[in-house]
PDB file of N, CA and C in Angstrom:
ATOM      1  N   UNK A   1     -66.545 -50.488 -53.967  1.00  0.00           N
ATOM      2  CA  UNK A   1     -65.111 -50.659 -53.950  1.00  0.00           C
ATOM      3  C   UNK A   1     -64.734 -51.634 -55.064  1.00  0.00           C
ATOM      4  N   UNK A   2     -63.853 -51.369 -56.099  1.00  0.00           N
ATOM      5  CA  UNK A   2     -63.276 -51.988 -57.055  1.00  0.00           C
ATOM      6  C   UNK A   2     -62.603 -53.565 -56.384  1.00  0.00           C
ATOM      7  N   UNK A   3     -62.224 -54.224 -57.059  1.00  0.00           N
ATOM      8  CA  UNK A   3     -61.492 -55.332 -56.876  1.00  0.00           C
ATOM      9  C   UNK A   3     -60.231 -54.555 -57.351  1.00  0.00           C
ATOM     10  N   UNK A   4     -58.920 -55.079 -56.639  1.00  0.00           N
ATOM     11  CA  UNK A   4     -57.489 -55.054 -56.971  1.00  0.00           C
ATOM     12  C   UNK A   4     -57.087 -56.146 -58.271  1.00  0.00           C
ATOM     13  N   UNK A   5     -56.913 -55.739 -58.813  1.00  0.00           N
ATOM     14  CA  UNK A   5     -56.159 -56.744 -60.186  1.00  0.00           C
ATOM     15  C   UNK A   5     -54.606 -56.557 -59.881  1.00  0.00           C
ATOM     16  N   UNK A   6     -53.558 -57.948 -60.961  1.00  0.00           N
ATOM     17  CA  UNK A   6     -52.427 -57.668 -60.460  1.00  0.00           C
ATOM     18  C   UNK A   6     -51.996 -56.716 -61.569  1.00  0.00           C
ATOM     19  N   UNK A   7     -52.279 -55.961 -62.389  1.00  0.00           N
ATOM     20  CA  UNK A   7     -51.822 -54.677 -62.754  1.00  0.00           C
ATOM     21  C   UNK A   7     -51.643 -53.638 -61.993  1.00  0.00           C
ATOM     22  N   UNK A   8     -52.519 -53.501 -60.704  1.00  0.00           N
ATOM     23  CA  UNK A   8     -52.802 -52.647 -59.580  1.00  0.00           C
ATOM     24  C   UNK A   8     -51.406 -52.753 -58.511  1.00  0.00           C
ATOM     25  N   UNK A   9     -51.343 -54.135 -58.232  1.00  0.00           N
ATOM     26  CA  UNK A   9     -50.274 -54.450 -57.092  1.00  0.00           C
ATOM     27  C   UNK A   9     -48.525 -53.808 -57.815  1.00  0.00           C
ATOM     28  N   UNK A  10     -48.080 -53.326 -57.134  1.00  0.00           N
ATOM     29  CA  UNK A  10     -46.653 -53.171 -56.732  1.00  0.00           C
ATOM     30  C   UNK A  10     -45.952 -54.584 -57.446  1.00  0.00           C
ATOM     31  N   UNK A  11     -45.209 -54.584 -58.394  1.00  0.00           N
ATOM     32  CA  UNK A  11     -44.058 -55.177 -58.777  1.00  0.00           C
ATOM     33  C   UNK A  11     -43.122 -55.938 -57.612  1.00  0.00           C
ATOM     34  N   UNK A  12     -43.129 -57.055 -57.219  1.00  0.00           N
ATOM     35  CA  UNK A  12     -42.119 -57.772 -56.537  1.00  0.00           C
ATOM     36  C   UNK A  12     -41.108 -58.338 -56.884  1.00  0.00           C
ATOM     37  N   UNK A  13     -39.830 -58.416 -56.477  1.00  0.00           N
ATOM     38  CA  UNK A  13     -38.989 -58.704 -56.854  1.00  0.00           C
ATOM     39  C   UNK A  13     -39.081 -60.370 -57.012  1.00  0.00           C
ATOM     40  N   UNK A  14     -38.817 -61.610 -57.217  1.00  0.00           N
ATOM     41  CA  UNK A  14     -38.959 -62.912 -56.742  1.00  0.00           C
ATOM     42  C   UNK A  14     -37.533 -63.075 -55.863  1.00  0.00           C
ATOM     43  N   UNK A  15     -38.259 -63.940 -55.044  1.00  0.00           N
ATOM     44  CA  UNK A  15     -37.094 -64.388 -53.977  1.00  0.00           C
ATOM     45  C   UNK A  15     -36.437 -65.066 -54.508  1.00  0.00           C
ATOM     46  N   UNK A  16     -34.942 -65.150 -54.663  1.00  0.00           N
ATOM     47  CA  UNK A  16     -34.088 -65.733 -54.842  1.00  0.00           C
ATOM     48  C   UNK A  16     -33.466 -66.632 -53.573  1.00  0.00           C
ATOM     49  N   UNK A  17     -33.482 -68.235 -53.602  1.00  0.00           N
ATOM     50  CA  UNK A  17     -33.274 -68.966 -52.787  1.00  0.00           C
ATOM     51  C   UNK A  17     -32.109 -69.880 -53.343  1.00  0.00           C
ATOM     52  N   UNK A  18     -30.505 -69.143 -52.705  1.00  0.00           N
ATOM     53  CA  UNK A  18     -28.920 -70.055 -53.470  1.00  0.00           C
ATOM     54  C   UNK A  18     -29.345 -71.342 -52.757  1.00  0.00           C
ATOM     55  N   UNK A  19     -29.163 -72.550 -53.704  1.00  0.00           N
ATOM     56  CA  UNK A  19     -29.448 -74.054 -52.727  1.00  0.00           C
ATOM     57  C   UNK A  19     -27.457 -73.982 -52.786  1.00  0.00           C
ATOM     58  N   UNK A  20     -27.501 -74.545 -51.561  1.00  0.00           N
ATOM     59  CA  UNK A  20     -26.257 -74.970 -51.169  1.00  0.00           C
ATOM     60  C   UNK A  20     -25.835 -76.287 -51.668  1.00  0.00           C
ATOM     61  N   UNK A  21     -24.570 -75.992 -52.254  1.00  0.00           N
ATOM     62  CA  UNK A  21     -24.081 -77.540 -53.005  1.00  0.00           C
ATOM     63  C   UNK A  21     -22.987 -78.509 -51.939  1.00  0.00           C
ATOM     64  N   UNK A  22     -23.009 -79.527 -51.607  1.00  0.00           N
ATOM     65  CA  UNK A  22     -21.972 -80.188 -50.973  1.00  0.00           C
ATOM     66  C   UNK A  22     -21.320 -81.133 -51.473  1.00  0.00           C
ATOM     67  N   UNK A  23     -20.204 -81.315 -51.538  1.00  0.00           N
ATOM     68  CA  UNK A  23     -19.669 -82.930 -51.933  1.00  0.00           C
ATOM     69  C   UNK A  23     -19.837 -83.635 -51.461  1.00  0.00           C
ATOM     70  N   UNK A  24     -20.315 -84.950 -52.237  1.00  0.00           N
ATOM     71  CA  UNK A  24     -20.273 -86.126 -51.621  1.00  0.00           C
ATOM     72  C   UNK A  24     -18.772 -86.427 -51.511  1.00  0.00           C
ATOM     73  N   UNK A  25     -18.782 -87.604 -50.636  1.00  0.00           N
ATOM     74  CA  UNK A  25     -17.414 -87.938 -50.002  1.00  0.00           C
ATOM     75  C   UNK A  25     -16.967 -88.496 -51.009  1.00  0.00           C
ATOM     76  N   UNK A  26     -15.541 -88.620 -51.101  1.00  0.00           N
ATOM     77  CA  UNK A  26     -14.696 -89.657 -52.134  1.00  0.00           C
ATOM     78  C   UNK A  26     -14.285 -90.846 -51.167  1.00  0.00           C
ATOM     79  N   UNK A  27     -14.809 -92.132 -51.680  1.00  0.00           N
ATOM     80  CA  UNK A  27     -14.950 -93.262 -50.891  1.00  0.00           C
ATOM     81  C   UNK A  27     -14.985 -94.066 -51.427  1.00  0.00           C
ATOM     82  N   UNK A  28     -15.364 -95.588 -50.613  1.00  0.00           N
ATOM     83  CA  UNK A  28     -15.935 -96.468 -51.071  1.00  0.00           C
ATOM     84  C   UNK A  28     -17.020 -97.287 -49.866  1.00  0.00           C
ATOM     85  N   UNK A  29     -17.435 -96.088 -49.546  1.00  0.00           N
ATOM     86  CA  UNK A  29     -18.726 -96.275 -48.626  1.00  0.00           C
ATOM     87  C   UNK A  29     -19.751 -96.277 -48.727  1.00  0.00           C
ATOM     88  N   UNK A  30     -20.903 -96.541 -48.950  1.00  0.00           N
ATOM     89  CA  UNK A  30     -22.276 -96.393 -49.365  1.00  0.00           C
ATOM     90  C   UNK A  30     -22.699 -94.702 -49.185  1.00  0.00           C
ATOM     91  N   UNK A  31     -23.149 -94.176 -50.484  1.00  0.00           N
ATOM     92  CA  UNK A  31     -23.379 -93.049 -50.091  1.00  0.00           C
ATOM     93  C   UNK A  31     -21.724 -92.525 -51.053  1.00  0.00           C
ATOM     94  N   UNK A  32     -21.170 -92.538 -51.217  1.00  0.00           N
ATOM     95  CA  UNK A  32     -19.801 -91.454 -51.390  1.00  0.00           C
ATOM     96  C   UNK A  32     -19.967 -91.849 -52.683  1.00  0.00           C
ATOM     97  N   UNK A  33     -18.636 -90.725 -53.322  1.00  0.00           N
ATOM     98  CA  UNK A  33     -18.757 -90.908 -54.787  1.00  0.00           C
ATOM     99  C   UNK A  33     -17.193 -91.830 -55.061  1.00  0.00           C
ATOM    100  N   UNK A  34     -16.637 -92.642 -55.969  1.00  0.00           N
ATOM    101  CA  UNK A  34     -15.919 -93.420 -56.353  1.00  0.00           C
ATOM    102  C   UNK A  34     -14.586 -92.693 -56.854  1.00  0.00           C
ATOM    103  N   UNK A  35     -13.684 -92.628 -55.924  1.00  0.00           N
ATOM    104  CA  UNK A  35     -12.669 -91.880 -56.692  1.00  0.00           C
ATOM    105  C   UNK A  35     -11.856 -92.527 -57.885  1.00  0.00           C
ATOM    106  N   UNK A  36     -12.178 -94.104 -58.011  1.00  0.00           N
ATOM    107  CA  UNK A  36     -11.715 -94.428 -59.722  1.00  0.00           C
ATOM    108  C   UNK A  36     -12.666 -95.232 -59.908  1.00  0.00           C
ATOM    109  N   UNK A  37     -12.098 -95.838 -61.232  1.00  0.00           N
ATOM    110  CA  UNK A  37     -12.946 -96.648 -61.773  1.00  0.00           C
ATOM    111  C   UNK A  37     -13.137 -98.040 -61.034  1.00  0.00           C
ATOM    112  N   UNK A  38     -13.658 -99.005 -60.815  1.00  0.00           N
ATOM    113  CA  UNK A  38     -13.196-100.406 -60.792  1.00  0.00           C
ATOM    114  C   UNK A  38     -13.812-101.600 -61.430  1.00  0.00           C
ATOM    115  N   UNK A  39     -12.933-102.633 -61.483  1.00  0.00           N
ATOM    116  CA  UNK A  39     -13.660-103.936 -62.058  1.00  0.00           C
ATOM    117  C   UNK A  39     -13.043-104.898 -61.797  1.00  0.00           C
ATOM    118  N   UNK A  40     -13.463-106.287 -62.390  1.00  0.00           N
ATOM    119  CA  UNK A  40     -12.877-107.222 -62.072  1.00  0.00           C
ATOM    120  C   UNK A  40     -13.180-108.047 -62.985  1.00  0.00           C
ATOM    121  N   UNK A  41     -11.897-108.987 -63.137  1.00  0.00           N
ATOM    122  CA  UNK A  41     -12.046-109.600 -64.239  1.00  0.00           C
ATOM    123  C   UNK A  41     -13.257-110.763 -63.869  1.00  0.00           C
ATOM    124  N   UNK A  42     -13.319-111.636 -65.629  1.00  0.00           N
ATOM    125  CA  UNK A  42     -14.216-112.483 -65.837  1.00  0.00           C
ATOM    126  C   UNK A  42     -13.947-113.625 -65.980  1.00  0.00           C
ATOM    127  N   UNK A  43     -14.458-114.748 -65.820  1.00  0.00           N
ATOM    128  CA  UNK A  43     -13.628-116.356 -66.126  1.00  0.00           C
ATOM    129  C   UNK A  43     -13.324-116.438 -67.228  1.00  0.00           C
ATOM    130  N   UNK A  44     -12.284-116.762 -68.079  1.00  0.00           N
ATOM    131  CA  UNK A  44     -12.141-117.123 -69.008  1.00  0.00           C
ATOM    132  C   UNK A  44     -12.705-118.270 -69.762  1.00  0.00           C
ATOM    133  N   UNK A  45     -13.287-119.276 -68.800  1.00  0.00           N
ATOM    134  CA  UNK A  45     -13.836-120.027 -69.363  1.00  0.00           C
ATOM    135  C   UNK A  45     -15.031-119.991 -70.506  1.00  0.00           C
ATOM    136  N   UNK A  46     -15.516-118.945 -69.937  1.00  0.00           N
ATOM    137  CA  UNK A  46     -16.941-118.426 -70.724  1.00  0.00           C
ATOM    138  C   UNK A  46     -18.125-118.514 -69.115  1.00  0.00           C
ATOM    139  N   UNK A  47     -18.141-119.221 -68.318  1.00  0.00           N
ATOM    140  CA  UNK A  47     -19.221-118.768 -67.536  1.00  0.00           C
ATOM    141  C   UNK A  47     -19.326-117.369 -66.951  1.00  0.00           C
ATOM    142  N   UNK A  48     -18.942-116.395 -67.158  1.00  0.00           N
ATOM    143  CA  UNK A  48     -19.215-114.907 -66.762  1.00  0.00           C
ATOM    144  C   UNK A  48     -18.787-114.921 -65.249  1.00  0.00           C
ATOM    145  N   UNK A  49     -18.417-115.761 -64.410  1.00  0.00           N
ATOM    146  CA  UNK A  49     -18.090-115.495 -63.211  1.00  0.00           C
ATOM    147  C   UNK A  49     -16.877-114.698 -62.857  1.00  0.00           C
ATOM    148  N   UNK A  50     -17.152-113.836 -62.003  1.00  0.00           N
ATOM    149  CA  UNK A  50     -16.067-113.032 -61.836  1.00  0.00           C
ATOM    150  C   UNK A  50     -14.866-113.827 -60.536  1.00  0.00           C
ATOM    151  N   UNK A  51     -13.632-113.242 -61.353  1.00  0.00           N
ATOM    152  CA  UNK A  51     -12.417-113.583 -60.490  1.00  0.00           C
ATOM    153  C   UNK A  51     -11.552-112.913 -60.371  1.00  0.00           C
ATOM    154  N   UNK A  52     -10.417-113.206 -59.472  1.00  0.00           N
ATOM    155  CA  UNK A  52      -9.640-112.816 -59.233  1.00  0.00           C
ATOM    156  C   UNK A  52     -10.221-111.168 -58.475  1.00  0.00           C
ATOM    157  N   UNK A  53      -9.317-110.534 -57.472  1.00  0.00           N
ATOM    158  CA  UNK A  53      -9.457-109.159 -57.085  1.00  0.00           C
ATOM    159  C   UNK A  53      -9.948-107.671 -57.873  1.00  0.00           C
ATOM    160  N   UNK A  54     -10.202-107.010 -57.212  1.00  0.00           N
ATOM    161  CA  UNK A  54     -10.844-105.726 -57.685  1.00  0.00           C
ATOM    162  C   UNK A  54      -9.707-104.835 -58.150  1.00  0.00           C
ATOM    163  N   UNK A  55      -9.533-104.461 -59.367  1.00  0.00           N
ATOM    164  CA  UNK A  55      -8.229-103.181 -60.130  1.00  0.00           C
ATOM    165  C   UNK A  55      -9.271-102.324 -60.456  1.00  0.00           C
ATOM    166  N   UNK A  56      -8.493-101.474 -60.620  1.00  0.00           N
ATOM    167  CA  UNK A  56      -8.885 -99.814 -61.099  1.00  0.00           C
ATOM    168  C   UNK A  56      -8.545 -98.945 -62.495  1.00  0.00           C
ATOM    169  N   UNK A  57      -7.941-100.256 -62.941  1.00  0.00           N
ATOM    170  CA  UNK A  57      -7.571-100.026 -64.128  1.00  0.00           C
ATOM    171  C   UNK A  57      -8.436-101.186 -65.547  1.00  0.00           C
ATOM    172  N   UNK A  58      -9.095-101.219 -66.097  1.00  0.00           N
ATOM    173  CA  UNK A  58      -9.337-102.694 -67.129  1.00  0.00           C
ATOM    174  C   UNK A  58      -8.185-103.346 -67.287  1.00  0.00           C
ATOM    175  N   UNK A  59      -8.651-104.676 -66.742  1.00  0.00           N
ATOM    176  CA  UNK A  59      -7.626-105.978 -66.703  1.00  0.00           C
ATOM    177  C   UNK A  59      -6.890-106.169 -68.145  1.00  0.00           C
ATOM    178  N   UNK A  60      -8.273-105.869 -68.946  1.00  0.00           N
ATOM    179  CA  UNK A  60      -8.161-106.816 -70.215  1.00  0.00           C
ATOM    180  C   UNK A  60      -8.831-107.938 -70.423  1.00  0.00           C
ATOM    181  N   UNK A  61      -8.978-108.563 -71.666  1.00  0.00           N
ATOM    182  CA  UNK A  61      -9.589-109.576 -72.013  1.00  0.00           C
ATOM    183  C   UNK A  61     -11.139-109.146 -71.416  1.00  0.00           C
ATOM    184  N   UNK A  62     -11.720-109.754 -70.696  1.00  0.00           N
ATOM    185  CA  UNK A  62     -13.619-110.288 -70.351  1.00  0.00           C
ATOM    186  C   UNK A  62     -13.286-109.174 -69.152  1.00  0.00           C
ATOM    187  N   UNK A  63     -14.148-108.161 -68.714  1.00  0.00           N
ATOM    188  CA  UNK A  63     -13.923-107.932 -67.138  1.00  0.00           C
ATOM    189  C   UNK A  63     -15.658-107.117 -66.992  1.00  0.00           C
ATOM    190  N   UNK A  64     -15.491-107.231 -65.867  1.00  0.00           N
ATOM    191  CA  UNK A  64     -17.226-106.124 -65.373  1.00  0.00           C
ATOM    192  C   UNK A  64     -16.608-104.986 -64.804  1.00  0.00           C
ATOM    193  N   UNK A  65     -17.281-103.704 -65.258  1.00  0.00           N
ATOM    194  CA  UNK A  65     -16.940-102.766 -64.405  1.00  0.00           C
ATOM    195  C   UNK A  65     -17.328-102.283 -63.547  1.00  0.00           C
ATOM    196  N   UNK A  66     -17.948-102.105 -61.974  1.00  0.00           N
ATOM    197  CA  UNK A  66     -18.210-102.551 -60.579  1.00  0.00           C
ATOM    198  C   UNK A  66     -18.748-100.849 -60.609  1.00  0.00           C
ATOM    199  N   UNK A  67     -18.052 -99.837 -60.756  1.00  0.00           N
ATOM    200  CA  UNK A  67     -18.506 -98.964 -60.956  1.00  0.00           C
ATOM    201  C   UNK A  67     -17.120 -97.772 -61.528  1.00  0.00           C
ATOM    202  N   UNK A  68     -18.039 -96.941 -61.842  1.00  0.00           N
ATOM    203  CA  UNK A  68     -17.426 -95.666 -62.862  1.00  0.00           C
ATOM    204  C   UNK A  68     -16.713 -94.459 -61.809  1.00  0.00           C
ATOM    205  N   UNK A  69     -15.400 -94.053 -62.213  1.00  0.00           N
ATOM    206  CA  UNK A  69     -15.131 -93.114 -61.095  1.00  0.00           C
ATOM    207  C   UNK A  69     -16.060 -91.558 -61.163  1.00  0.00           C
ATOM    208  N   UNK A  70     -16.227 -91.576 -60.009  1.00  0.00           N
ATOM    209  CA  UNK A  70     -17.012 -90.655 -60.238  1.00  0.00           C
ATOM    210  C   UNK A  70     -18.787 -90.799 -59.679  1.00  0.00           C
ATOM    211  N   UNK A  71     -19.131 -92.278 -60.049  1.00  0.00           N
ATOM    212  CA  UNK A  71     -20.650 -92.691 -59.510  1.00  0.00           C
ATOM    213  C   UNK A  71     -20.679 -93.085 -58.205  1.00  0.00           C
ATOM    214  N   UNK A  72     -21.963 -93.163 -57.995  1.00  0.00           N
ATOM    215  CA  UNK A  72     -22.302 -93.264 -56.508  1.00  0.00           C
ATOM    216  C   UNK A  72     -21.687 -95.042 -56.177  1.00  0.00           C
ATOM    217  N   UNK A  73     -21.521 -94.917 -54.584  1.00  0.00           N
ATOM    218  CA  UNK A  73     -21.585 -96.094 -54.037  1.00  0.00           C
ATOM    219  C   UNK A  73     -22.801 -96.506 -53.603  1.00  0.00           C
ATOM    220  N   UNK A  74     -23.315 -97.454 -54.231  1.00  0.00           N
ATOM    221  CA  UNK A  74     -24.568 -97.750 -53.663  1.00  0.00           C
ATOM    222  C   UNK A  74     -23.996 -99.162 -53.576  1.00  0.00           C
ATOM    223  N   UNK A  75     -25.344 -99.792 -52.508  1.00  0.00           N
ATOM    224  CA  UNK A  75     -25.128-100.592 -51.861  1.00  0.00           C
ATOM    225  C   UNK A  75     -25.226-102.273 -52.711  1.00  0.00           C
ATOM    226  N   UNK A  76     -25.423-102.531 -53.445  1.00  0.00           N
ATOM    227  CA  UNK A  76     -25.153-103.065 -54.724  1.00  0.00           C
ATOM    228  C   UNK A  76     -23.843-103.301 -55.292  1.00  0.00           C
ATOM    229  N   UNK A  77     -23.142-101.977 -55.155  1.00  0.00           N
ATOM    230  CA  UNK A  77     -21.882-101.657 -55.872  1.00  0.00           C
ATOM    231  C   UNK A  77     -20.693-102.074 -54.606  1.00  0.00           C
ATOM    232  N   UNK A  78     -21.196-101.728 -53.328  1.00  0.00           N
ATOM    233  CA  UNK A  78     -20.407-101.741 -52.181  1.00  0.00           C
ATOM    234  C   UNK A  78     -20.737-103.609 -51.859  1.00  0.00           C
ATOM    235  N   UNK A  79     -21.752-104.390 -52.241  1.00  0.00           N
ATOM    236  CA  UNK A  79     -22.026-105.450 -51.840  1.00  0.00           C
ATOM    237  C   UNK A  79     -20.764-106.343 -52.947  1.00  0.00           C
ATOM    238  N   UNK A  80     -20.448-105.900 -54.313  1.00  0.00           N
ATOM    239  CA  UNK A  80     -19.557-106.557 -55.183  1.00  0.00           C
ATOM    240  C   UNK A  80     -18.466-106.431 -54.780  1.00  0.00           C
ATOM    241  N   UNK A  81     -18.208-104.959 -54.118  1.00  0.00           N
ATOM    242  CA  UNK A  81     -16.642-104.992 -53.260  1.00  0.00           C
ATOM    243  C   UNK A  81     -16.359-105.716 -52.559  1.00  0.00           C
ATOM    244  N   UNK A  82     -17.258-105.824 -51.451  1.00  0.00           N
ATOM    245  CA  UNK A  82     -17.174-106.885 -50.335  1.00  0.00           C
ATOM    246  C   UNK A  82     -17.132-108.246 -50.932  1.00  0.00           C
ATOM    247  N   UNK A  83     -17.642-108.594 -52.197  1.00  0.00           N
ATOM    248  CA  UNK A  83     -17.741-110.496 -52.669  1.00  0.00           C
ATOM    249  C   UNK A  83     -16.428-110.095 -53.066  1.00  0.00           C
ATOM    250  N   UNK A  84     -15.897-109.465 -53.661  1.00  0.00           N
ATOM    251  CA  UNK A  84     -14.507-109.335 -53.886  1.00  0.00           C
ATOM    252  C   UNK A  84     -13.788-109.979 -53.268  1.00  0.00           C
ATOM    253  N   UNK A  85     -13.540-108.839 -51.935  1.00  0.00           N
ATOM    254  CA  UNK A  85     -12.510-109.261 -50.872  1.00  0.00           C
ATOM    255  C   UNK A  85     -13.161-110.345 -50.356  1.00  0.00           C
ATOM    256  N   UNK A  86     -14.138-110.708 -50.349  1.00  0.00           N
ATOM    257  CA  UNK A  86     -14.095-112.336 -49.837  1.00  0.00           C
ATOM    258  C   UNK A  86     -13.764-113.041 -49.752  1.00  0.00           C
ATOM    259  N   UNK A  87     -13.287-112.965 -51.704  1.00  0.00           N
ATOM    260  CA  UNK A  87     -13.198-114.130 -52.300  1.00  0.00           C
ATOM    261  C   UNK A  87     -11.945-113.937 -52.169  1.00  0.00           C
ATOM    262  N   UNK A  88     -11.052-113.031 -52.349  1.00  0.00           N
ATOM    263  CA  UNK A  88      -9.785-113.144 -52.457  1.00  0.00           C
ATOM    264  C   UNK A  88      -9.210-113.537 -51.052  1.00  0.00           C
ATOM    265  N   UNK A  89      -9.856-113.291 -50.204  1.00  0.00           N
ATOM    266  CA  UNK A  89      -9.110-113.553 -48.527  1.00  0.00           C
ATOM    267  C   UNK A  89      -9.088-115.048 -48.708  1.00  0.00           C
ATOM    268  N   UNK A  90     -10.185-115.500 -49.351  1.00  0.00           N
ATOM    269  CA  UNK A  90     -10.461-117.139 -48.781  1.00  0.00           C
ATOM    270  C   UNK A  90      -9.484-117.733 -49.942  1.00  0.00           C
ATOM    271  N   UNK A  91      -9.259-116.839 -51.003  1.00  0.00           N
ATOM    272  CA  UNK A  91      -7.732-117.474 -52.243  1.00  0.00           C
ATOM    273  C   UNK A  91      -6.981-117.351 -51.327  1.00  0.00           C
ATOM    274  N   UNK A  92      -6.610-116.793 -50.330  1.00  0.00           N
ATOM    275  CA  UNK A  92      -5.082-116.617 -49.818  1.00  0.00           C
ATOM    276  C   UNK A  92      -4.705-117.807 -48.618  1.00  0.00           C
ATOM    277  N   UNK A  93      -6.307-118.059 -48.293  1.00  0.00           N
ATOM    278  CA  UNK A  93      -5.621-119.220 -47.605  1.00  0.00           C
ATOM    279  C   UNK A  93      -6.446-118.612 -45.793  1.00  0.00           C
TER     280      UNK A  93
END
């Protein structure tokens, strides 16, 4: 009895497997994607410390941008939000 070679075998089609796409959420939750940009400005003094509240627009002058609309929230990015509002609750008094 011969051996089968794959010249011998029947032609198969390959399986085609659609991966299913989902959105991530638009948030600012760990895990979701950033529906704008944000940042916050920088001291003017020159020590790089950030101040004042989180905009979505560039302040101007010195600022960091916290993240890109569009990128993930990771927990890093969600930890600068939160020093944010920290800081600004404890400016208000």
């Amino acid at each position: 009895m011969a051996a089968r070679t794959k010249a011998d075998e029947p032609e198969q089609p390959a399986a085609t497997v659609r991966t299913q796409e989902y959105a991530a959420g638009q948030g600012w939750q760990v895990g979701d994607r950033a529906p704008s940009d944000a940042f916050r400005a920088l001291d003017a003094a020159g020590t790089g410390e950030p101040v004042g509240p989180v905009v979505y627009s560039h302040p101007g002058d010195y600022a960091r941008q916290i993240v890109a609309k569009g990128g993930e929230i990771t927990k890093g990015v969600r930890a600068e939000l939160d020093a944010a509002e920290a800081d600004s609750d404890s400016e208000q008094g």
